[in-house]
PDB file of N, CA and C in Angstrom:
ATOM      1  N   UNK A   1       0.844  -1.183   0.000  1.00  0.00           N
ATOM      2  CA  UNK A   1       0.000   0.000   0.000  1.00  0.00           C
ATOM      3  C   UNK A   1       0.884   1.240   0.000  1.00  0.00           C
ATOM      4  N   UNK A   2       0.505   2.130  -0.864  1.00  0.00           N
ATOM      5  CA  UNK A   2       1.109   3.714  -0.541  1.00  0.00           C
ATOM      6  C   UNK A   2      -0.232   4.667  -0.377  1.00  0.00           C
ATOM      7  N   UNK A   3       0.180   5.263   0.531  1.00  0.00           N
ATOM      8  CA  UNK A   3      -0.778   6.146   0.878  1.00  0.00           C
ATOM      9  C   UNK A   3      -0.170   7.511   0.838  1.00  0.00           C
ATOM     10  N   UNK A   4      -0.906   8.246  -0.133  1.00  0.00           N
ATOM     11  CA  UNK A   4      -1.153   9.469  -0.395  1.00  0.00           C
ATOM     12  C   UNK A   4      -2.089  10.971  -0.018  1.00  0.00           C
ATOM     13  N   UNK A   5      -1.624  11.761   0.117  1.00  0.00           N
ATOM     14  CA  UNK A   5      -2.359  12.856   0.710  1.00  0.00           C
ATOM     15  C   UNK A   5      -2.556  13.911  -0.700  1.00  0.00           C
ATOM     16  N   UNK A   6      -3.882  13.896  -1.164  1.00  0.00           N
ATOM     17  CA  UNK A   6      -4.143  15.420  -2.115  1.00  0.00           C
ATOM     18  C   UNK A   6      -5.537  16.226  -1.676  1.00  0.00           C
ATOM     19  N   UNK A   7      -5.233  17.266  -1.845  1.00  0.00           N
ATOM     20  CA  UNK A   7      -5.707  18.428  -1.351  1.00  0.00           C
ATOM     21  C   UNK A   7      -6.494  18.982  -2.863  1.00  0.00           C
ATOM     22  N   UNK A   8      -7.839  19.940  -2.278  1.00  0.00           N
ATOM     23  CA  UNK A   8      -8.626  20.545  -3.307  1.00  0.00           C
ATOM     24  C   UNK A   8      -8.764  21.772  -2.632  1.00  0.00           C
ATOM     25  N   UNK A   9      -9.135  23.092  -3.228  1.00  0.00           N
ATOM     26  CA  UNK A   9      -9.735  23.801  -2.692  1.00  0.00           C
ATOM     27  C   UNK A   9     -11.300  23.757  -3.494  1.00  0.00           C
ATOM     28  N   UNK A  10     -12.681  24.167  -2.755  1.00  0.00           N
ATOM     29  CA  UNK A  10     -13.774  23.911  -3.006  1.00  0.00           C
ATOM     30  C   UNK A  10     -14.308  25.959  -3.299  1.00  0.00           C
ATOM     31  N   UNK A  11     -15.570  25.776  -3.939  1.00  0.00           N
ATOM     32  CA  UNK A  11     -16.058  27.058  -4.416  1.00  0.00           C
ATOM     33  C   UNK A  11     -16.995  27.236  -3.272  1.00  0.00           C
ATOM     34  N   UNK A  12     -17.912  26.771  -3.260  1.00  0.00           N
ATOM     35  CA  UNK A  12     -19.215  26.536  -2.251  1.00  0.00           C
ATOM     36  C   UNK A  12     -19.116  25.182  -1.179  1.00  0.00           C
ATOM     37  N   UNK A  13     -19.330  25.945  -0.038  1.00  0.00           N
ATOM     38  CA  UNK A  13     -19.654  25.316   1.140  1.00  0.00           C
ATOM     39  C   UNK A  13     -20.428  23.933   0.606  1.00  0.00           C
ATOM     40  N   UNK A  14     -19.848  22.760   1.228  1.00  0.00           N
ATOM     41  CA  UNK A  14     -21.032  21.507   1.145  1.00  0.00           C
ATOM     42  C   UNK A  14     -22.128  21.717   1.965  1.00  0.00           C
ATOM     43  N   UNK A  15     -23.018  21.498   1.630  1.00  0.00           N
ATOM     44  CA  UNK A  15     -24.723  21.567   2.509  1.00  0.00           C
ATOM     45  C   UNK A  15     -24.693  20.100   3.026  1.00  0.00           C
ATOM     46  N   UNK A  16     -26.013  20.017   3.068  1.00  0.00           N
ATOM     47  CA  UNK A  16     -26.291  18.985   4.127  1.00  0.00           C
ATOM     48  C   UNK A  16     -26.685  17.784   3.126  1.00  0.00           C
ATOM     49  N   UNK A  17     -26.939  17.833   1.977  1.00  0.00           N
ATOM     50  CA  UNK A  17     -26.957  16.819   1.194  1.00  0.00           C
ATOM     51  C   UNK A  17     -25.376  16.487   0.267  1.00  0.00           C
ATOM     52  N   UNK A  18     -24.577  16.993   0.168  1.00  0.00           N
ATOM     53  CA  UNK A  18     -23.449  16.910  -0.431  1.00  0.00           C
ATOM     54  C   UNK A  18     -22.633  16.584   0.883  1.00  0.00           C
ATOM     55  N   UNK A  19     -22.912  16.430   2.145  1.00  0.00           N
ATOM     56  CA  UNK A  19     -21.871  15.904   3.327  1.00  0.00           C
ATOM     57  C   UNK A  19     -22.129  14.542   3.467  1.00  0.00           C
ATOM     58  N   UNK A  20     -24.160  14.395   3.046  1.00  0.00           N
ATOM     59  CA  UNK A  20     -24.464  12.743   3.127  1.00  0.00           C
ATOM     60  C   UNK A  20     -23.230  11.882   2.228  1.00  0.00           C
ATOM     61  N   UNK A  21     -23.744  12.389   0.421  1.00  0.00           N
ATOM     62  CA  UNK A  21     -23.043  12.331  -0.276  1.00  0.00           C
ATOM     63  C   UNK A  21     -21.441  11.531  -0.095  1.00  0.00           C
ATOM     64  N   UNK A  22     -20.477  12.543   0.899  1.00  0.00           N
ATOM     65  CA  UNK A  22     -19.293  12.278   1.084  1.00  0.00           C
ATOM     66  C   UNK A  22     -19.235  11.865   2.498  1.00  0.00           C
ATOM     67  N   UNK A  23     -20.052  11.205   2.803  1.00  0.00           N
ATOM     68  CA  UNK A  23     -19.765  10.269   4.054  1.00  0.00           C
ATOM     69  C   UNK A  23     -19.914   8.563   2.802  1.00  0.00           C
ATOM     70  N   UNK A  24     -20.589   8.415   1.887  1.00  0.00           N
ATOM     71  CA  UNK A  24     -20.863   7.641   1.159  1.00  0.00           C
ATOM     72  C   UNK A  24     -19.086   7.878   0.543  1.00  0.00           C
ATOM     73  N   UNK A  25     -18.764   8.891   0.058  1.00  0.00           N
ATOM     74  CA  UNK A  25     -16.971   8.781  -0.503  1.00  0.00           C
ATOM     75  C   UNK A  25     -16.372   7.964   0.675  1.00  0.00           C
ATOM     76  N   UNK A  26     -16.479   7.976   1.717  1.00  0.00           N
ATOM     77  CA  UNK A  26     -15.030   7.492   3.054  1.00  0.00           C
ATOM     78  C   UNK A  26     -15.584   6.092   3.021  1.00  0.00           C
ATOM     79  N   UNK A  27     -16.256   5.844   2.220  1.00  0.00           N
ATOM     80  CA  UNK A  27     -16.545   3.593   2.344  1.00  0.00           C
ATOM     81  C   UNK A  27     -15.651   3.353   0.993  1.00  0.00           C
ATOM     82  N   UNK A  28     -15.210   4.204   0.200  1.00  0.00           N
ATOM     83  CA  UNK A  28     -14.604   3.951  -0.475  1.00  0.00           C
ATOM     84  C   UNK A  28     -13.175   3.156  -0.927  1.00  0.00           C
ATOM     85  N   UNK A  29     -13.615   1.845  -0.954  1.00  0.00           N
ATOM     86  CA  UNK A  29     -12.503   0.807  -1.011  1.00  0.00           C
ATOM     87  C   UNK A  29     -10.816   2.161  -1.705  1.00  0.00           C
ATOM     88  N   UNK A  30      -9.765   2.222  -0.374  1.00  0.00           N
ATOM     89  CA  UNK A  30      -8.820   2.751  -0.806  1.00  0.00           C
ATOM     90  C   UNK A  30      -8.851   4.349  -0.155  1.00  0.00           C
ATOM     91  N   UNK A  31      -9.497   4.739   0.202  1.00  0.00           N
ATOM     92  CA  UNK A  31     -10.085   6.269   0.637  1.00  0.00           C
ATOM     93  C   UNK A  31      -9.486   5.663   2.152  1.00  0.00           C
ATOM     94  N   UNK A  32      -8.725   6.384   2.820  1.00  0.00           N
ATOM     95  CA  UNK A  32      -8.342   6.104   4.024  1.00  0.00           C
ATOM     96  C   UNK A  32      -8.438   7.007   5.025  1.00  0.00           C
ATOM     97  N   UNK A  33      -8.964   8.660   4.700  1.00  0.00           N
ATOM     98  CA  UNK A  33      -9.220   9.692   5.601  1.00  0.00           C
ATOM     99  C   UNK A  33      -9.747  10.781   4.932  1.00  0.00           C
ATOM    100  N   UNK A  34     -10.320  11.259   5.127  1.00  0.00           N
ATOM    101  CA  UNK A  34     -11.251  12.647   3.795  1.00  0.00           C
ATOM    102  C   UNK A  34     -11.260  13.766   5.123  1.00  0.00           C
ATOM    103  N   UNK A  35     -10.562  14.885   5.240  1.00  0.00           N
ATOM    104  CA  UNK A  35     -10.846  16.035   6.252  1.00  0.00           C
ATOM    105  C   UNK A  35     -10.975  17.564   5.575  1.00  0.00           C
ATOM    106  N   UNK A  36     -12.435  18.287   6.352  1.00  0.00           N
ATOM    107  CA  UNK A  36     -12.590  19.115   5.290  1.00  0.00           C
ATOM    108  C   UNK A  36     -11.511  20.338   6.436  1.00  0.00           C
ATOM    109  N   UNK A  37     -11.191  21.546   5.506  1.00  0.00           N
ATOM    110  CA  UNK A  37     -10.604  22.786   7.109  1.00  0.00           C
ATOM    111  C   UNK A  37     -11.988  24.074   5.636  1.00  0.00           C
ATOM    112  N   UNK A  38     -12.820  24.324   7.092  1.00  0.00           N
ATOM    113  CA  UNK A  38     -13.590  25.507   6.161  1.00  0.00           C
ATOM    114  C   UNK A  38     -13.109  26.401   6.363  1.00  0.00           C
ATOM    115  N   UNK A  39     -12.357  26.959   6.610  1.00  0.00           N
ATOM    116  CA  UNK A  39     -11.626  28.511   6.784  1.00  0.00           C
ATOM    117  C   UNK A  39     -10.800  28.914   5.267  1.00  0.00           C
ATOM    118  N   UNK A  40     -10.075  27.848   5.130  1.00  0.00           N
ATOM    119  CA  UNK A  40      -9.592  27.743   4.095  1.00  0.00           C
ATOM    120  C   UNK A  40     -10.046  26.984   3.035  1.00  0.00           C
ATOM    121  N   UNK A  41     -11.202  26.217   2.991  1.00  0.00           N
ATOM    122  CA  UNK A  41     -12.320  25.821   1.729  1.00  0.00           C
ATOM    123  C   UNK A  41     -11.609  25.066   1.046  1.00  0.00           C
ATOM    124  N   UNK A  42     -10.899  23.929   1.924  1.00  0.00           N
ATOM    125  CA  UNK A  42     -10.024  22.512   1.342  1.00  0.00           C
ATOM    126  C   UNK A  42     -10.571  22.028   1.730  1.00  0.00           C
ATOM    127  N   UNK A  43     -10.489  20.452   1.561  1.00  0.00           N
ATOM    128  CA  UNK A  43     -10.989  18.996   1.643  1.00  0.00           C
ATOM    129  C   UNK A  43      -9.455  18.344   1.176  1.00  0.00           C
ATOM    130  N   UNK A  44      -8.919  17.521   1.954  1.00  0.00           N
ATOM    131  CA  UNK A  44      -7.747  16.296   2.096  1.00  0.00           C
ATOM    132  C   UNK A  44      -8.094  15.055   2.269  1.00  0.00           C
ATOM    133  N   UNK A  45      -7.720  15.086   1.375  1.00  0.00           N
ATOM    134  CA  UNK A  45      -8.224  13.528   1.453  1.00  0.00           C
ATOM    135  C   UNK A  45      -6.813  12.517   1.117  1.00  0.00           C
ATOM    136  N   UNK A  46      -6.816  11.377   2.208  1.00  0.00           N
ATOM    137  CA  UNK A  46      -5.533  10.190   1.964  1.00  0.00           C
ATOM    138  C   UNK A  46      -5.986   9.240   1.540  1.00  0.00           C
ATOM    139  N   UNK A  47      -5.056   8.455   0.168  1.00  0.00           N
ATOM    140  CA  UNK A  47      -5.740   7.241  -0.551  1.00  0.00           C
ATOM    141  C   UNK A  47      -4.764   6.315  -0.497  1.00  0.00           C
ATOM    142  N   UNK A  48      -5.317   5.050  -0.857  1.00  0.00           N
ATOM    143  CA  UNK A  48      -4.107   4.125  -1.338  1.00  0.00           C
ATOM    144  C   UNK A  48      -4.229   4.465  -2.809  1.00  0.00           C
ATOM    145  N   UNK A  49      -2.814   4.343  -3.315  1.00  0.00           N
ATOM    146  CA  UNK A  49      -2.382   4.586  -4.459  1.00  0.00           C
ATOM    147  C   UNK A  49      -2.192   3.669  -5.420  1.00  0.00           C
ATOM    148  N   UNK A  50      -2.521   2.406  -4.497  1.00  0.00           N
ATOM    149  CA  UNK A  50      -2.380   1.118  -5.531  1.00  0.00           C
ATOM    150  C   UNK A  50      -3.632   0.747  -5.928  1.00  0.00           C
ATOM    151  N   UNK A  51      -4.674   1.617  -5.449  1.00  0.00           N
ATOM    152  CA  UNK A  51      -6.237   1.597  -5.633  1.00  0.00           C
ATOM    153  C   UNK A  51      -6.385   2.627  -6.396  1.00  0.00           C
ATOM    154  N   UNK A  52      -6.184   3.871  -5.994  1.00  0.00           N
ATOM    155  CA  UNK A  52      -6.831   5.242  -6.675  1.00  0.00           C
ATOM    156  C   UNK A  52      -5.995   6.099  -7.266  1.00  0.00           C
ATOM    157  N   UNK A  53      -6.316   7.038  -7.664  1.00  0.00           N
ATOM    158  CA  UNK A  53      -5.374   8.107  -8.451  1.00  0.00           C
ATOM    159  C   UNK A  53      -6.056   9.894  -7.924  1.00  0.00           C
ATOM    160  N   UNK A  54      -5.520  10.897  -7.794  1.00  0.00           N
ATOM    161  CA  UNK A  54      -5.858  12.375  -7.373  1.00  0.00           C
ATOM    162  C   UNK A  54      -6.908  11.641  -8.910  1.00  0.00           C
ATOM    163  N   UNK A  55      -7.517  11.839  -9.963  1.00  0.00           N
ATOM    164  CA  UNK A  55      -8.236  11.704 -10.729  1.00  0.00           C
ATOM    165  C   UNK A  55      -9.252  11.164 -10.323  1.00  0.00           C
ATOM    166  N   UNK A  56      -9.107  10.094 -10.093  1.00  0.00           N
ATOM    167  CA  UNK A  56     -10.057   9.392  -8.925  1.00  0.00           C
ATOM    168  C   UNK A  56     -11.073   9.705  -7.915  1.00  0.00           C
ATOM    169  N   UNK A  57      -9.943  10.443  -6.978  1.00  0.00           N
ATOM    170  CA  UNK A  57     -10.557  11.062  -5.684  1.00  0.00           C
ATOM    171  C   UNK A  57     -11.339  12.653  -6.420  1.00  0.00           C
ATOM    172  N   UNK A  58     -11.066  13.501  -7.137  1.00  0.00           N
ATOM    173  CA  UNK A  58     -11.761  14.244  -7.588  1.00  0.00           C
ATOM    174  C   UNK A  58     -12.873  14.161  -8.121  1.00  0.00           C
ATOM    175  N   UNK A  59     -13.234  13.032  -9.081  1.00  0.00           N
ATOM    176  CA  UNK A  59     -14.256  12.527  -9.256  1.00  0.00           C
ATOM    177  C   UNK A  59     -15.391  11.811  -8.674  1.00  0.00           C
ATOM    178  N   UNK A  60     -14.757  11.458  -7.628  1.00  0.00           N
ATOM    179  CA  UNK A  60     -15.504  11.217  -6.683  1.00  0.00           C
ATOM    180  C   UNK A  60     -16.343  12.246  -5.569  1.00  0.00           C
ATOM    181  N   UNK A  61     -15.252  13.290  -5.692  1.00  0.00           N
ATOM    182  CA  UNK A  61     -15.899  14.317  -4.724  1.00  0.00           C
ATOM    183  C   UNK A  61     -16.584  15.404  -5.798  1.00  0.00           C
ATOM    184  N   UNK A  62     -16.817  15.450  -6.964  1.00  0.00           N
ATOM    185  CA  UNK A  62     -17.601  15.836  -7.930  1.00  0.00           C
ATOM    186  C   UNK A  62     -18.761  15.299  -7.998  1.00  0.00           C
ATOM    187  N   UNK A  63     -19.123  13.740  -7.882  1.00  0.00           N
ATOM    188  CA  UNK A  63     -20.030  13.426  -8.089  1.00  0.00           C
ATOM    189  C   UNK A  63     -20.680  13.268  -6.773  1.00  0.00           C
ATOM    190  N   UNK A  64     -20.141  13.707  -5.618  1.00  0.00           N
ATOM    191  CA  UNK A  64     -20.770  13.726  -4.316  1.00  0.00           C
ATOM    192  C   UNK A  64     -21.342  15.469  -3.988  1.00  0.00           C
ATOM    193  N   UNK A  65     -21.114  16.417  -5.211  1.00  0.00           N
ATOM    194  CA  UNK A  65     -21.852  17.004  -5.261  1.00  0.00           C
ATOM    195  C   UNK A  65     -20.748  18.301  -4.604  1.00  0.00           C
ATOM    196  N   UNK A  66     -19.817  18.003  -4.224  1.00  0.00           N
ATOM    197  CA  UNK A  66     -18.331  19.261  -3.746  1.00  0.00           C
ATOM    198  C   UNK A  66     -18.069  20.051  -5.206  1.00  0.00           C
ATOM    199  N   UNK A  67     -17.741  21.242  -5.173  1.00  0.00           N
ATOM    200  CA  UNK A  67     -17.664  22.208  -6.174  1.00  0.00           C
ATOM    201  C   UNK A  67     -16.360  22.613  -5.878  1.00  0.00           C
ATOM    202  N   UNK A  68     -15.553  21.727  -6.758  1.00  0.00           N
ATOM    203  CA  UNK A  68     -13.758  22.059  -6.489  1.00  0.00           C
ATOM    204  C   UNK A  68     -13.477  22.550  -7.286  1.00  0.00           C
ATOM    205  N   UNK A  69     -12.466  23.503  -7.016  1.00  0.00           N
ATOM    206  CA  UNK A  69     -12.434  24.950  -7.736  1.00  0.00           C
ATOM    207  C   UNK A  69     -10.635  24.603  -8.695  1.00  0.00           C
ATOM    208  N   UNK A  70      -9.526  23.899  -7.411  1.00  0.00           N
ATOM    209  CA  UNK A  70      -8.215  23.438  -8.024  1.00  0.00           C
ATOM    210  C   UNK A  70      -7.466  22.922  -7.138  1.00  0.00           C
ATOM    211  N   UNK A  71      -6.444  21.685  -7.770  1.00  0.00           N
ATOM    212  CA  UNK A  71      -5.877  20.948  -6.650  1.00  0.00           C
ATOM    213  C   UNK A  71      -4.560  22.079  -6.348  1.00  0.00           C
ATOM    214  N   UNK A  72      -4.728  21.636  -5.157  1.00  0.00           N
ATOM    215  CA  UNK A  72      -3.138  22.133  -4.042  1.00  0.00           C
ATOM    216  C   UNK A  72      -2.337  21.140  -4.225  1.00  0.00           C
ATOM    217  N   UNK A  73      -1.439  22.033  -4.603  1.00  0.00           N
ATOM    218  CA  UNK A  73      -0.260  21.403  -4.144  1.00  0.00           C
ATOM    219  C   UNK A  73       0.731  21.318  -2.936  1.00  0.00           C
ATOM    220  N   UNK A  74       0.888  20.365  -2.348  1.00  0.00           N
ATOM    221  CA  UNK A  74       1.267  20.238  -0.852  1.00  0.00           C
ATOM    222  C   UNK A  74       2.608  20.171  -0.841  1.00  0.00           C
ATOM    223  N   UNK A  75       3.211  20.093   0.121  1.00  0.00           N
ATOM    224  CA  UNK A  75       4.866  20.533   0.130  1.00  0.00           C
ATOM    225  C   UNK A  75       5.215  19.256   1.138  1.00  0.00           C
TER     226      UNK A  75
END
């Protein structure tokens, strides 16, 4: 397993149906931690890498209804 950390910043706040949504992302075979910080309007999320790809995890939080604006790059 490698586990990876990528970062998004988001446009709009998740509501209360787009948090159901991404509680349904963290069962995600390979998804190993999803944390949002709202101050700064990211979502981090850690994957296995032998499962998923940043392509992956974006799409996933697209279709859970998150309005990501561009990935961070982390240091």
């Amino acid at each position: 397993m490698t586990a990876l950390d990528v970062c998004y910043r988001y446009n709009t706040p998740p509501g209360e149906r787009e948090l159901r949504a991404i509680n349904a992302v963290r069962e995600v075979y390979g998804i190993r931690r999803l944390g949002f910080d709202e101050r700064n309007r990211t979502v981090t999320v850690e994957y296995d890498a032998t499962r998923l790809n940043d392509a992956a995890i974006a799409s996933l939080l697209r279709g859970a209804g998150l309005d990501l604006k561009e990935k961070i790059k982390l240091v």
